[in-house]
C-alpha atoms as a PDB file:
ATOM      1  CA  UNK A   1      -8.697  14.578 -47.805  1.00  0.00           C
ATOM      2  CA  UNK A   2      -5.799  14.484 -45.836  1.00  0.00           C
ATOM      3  CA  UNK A   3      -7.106  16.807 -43.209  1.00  0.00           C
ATOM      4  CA  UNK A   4     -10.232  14.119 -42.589  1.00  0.00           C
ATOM      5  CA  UNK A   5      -7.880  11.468 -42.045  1.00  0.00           C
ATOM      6  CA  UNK A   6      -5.434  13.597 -39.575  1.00  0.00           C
ATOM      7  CA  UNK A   7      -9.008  14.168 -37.791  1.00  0.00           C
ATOM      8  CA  UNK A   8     -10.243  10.895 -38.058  1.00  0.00           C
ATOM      9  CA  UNK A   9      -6.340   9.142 -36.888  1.00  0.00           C
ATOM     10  CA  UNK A  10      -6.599  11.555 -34.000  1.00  0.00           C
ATOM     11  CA  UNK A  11     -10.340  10.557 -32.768  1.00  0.00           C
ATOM     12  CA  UNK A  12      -9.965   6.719 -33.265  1.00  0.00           C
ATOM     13  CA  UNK A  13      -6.778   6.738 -31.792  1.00  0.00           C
ATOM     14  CA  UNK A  14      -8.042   8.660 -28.609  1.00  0.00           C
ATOM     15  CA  UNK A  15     -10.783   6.358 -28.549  1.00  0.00           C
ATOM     16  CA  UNK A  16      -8.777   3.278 -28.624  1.00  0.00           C
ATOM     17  CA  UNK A  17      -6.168   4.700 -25.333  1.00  0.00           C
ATOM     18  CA  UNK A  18      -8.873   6.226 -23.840  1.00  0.00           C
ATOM     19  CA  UNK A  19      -8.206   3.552 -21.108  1.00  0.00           C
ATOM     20  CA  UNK A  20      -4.359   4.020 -20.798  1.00  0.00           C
ATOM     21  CA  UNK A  21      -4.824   7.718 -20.988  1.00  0.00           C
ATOM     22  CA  UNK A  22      -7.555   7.664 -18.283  1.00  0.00           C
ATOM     23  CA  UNK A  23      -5.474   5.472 -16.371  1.00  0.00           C
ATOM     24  CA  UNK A  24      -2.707   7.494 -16.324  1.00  0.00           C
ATOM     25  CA  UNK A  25      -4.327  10.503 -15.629  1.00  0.00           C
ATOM     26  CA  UNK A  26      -5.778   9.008 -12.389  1.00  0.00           C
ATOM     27  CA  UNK A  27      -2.607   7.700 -11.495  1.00  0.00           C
ATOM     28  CA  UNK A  28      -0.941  10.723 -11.777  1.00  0.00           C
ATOM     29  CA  UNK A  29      -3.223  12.477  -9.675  1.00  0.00           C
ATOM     30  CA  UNK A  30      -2.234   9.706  -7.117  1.00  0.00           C
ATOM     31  CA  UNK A  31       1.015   9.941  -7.121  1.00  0.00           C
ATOM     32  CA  UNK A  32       1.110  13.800  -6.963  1.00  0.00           C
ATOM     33  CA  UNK A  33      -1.404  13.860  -4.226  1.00  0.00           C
ATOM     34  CA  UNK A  34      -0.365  10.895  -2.615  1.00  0.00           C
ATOM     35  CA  UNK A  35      -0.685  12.687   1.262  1.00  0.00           C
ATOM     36  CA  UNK A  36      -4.506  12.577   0.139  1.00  0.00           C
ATOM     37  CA  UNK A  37      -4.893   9.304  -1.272  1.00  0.00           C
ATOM     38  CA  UNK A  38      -2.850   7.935   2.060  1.00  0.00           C
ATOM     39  CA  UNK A  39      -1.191   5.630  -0.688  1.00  0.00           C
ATOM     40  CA  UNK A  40       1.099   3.442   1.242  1.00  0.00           C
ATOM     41  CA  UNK A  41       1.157  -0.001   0.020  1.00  0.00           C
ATOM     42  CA  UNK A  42       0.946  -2.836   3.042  1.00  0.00           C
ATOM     43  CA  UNK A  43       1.002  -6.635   3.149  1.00  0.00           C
ATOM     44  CA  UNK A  44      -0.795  -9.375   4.930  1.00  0.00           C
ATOM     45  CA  UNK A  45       0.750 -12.559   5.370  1.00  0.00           C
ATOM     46  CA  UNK A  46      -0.809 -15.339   3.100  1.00  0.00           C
ATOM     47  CA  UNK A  47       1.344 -18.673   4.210  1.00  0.00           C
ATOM     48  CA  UNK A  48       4.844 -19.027   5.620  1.00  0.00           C
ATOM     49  CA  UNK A  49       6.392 -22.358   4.816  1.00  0.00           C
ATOM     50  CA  UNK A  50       9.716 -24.618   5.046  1.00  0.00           C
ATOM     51  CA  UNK A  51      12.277 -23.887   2.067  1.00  0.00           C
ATOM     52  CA  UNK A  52      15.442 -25.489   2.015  1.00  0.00           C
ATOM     53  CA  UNK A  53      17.454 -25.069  -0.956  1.00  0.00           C
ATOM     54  CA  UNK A  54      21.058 -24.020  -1.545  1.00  0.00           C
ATOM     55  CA  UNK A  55      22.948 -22.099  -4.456  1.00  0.00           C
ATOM     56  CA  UNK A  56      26.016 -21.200  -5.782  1.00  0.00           C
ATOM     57  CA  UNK A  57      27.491 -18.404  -3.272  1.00  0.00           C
ATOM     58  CA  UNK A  58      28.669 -16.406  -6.620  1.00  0.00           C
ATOM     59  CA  UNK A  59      24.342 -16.793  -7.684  1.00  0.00           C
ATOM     60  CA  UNK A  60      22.761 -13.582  -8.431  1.00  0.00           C
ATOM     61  CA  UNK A  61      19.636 -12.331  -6.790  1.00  0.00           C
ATOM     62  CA  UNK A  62      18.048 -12.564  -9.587  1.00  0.00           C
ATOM     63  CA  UNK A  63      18.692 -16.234 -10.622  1.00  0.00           C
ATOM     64  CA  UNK A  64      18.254 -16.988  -6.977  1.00  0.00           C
ATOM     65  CA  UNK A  65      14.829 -15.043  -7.241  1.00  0.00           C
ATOM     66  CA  UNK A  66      13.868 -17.026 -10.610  1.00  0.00           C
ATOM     67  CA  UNK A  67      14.461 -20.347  -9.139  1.00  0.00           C
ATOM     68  CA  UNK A  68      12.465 -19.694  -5.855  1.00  0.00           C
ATOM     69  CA  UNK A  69       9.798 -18.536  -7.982  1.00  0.00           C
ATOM     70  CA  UNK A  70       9.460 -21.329  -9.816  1.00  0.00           C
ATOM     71  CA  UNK A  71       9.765 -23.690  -6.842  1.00  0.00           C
ATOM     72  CA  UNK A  72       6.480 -22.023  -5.503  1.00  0.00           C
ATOM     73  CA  UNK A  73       4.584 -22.240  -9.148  1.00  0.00           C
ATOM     74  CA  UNK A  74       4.711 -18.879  -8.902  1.00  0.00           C
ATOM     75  CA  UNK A  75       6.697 -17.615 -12.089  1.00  0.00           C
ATOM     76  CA  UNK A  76       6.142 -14.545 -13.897  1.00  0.00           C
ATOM     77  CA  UNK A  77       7.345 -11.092 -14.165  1.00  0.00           C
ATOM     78  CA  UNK A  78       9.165 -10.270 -10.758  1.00  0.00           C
ATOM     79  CA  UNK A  79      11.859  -7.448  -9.159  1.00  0.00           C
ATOM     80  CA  UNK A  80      14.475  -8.695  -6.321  1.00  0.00           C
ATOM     81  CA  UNK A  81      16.242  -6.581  -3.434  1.00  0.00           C
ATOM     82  CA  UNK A  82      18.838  -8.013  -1.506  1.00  0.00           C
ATOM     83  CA  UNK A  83      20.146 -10.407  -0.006  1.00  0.00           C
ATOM     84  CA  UNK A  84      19.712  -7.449   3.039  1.00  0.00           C
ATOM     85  CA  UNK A  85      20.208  -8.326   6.518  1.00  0.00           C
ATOM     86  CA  UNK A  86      20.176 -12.394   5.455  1.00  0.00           C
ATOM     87  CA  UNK A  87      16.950 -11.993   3.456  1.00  0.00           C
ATOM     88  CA  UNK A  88      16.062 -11.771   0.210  1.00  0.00           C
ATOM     89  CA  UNK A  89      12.719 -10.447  -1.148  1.00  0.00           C
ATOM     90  CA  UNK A  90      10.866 -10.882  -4.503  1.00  0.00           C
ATOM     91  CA  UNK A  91       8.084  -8.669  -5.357  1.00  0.00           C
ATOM     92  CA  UNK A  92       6.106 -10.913  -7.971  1.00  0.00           C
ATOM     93  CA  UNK A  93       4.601  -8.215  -9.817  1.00  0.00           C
ATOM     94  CA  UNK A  94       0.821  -8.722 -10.757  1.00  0.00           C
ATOM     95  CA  UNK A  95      -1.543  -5.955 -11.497  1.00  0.00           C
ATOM     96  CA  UNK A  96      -4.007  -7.129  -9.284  1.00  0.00           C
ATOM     97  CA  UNK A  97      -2.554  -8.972  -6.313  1.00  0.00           C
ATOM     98  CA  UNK A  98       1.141  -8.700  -6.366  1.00  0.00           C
ATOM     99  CA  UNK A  99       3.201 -10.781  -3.893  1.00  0.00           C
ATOM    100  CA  UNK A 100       6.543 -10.201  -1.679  1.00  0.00           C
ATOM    101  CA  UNK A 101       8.297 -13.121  -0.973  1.00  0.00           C
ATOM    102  CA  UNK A 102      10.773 -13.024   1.346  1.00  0.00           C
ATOM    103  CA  UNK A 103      13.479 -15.863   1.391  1.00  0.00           C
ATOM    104  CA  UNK A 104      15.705 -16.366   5.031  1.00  0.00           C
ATOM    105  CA  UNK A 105      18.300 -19.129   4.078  1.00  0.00           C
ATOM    106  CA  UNK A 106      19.278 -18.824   8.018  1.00  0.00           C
ATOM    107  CA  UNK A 107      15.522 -19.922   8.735  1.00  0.00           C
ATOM    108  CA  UNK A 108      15.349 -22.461   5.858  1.00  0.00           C
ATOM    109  CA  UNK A 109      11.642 -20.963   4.913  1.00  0.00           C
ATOM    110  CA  UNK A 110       9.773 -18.288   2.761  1.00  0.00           C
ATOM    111  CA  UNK A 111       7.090 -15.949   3.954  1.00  0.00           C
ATOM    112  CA  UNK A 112       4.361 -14.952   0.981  1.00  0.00           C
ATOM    113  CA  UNK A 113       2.637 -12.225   1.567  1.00  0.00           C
ATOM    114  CA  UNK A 114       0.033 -10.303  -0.888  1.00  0.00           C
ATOM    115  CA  UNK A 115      -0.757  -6.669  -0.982  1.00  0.00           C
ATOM    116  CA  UNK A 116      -3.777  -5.666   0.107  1.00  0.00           C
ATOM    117  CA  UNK A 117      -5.543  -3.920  -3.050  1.00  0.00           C
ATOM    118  CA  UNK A 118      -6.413  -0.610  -2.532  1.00  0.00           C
ATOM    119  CA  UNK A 119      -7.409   1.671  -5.649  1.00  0.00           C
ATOM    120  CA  UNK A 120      -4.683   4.053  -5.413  1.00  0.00           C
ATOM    121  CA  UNK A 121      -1.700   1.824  -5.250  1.00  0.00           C
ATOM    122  CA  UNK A 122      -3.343  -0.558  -8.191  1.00  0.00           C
ATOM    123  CA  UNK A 123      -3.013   2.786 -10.186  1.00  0.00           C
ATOM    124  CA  UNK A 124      -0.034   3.601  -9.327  1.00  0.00           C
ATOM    125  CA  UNK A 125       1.983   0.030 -10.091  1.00  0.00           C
ATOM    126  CA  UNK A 126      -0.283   0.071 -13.443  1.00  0.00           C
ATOM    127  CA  UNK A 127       1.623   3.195 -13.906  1.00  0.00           C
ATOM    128  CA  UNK A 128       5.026   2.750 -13.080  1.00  0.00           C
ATOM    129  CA  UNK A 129       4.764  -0.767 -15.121  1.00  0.00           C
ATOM    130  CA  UNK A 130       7.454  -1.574 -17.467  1.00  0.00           C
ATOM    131  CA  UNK A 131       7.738  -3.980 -20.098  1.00  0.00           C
ATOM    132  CA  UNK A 132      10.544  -5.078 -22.330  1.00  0.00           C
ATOM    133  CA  UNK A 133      12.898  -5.996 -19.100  1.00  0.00           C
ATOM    134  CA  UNK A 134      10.933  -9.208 -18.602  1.00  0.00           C
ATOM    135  CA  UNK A 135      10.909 -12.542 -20.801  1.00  0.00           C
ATOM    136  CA  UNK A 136       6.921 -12.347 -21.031  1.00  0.00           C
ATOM    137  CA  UNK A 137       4.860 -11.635 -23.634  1.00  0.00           C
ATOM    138  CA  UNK A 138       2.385 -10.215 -22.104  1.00  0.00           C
ATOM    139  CA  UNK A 139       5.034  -7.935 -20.232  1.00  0.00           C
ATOM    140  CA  UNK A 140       6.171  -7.008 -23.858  1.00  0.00           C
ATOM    141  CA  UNK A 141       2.375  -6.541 -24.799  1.00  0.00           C
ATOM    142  CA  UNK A 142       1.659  -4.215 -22.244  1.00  0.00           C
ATOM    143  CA  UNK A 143       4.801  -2.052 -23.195  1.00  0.00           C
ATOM    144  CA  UNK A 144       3.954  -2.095 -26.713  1.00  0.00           C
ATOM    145  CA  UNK A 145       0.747  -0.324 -25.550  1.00  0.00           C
ATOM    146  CA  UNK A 146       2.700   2.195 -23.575  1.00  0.00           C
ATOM    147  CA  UNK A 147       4.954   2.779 -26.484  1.00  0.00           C
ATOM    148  CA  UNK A 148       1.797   3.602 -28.800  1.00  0.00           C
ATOM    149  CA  UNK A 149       0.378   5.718 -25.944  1.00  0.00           C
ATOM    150  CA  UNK A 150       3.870   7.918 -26.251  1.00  0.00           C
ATOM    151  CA  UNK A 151       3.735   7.969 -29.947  1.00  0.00           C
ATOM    152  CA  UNK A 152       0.102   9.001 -29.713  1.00  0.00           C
ATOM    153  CA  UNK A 153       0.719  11.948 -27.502  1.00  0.00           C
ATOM    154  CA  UNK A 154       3.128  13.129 -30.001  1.00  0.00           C
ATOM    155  CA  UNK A 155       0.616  12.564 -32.628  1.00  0.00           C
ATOM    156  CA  UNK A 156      -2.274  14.469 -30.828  1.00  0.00           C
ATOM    157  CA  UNK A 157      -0.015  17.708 -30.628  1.00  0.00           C
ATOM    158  CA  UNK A 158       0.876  17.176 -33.776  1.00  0.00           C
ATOM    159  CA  UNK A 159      -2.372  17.006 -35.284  1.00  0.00           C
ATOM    160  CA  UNK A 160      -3.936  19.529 -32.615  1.00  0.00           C
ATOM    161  CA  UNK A 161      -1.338  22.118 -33.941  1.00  0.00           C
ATOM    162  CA  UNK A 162      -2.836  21.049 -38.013  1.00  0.00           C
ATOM    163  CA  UNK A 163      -6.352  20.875 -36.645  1.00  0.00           C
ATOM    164  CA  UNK A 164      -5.467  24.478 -34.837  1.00  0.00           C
ATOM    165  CA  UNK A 165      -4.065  26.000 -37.949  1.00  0.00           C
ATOM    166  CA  UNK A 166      -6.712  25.129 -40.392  1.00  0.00           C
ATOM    167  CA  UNK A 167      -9.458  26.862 -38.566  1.00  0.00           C
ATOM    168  CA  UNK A 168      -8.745  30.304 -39.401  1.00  0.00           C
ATOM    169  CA  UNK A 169     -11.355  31.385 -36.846  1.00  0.00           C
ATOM    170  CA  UNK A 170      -9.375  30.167 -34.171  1.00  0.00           C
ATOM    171  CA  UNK A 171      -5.859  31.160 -35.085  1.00  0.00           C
ATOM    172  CA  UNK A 172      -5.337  34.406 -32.466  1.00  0.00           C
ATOM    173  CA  UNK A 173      -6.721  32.817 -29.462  1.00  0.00           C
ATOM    174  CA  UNK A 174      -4.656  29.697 -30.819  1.00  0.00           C
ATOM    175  CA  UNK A 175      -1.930  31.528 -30.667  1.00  0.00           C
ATOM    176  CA  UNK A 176      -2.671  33.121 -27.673  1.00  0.00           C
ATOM    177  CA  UNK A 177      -3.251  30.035 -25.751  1.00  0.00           C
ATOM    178  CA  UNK A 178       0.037  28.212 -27.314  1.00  0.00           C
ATOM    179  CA  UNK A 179       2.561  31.091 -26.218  1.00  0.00           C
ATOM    180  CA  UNK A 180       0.718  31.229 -22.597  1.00  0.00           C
ATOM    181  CA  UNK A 181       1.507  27.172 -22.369  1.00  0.00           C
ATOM    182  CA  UNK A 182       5.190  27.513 -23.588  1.00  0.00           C
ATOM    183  CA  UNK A 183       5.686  30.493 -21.872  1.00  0.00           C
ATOM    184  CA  UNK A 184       4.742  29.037 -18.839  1.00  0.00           C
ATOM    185  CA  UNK A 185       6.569  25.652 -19.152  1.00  0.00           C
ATOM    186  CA  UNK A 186       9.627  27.403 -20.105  1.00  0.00           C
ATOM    187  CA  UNK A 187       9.119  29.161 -16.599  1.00  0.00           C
ATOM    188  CA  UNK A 188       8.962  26.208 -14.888  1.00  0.00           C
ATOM    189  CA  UNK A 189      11.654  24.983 -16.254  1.00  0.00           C
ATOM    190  CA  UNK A 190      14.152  27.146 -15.489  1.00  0.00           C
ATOM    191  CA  UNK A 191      12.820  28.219 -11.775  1.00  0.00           C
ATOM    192  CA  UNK A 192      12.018  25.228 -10.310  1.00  0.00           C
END
């Protein structure tokens, strides 16, 4: 009994992050190949307009970044760099058409530009997507996902090991095949 539902925990689960795990699989592939993929993100302009607004000169970025944001009905889950060179730049994160904003106080205006989707970078950002950092659900949705997707993995070697052991049959080449793996990650590990 227990051995059908280790079985049956492993298969639904796999079923169930079979789009997570295919995502990051692609992903991965994009990122490690990314010479091949020609992966570069770039921007086209989408409006430029007048923004006049002053803060605090002890503000942070980010507060800075949040109230901008909001000016432009534009809130949501965002990163900030700067203030560089008298500029300050939001990336509003969106998995499908994320947005830089870049602030000039200087120029009293904000240029919004949205990347251009290609298939490799929308992989890529789906990958490197975080949750937990940002006061969204959804943000805190999608990291709950990622946090199952770890706990899975762990799961499915778990299980793979009990599924491995049971089948008598298949213990030697089981074995075999285990040692090669470790063998060879320890290798990596300590030349590379």
């Amino acid at each position: 009994m227990f051995s059908k539902v280790i079985r049956r925990t492993h298969m639904y689960l796999a079923l169930f992050l079979s789009p997570w795990m295919l995502m990051y699989g692609l992903s991965t592939m994009v990122m490690n190949h990314r010479h091949s993929f020609r992966a570069t993100p770039q921007y086209e302009k989408e409006r430029e307009q007048a923004y006049e607004a002053s803060f605090p000169a002890d503000a942070r970025p980010r507060d800075v970044g949040q109230h901008i944001l909001r000016d432009l009905n534009m809130e949501g889950s965002f990163g900030v760099q700067g203030p560089r060179d008298g500029r300050l730049t939001i990336v509003r994160q969106d998995p499908i058409t994320p947005r830089r904003i870049i602030y000039t106080p200087a120029e009293g205006k904000v240029v919004i530009e949205k990347l251009i989707f290609r298939t490799p970078i929308f992989l890529e950002q789906l990958h490197r997507r975080r949750g937990f950092q940002q006061p969204y659900l959804l943000e805190d949705v999608w990291a709950f996902a990622v946090d199952l997707v770890i706990v899975a993995m762990v799961f499915w070697v778990l299980s793979g090991l009990w599924m491995w052991w049971e089948m008598r049959v298949t213990r030697g080449w089981g074995a075999f095949f285990a040692l090669l793996g470790a063998g060879l990650f320890v290798f990596f590990l300590v030349s590379i």
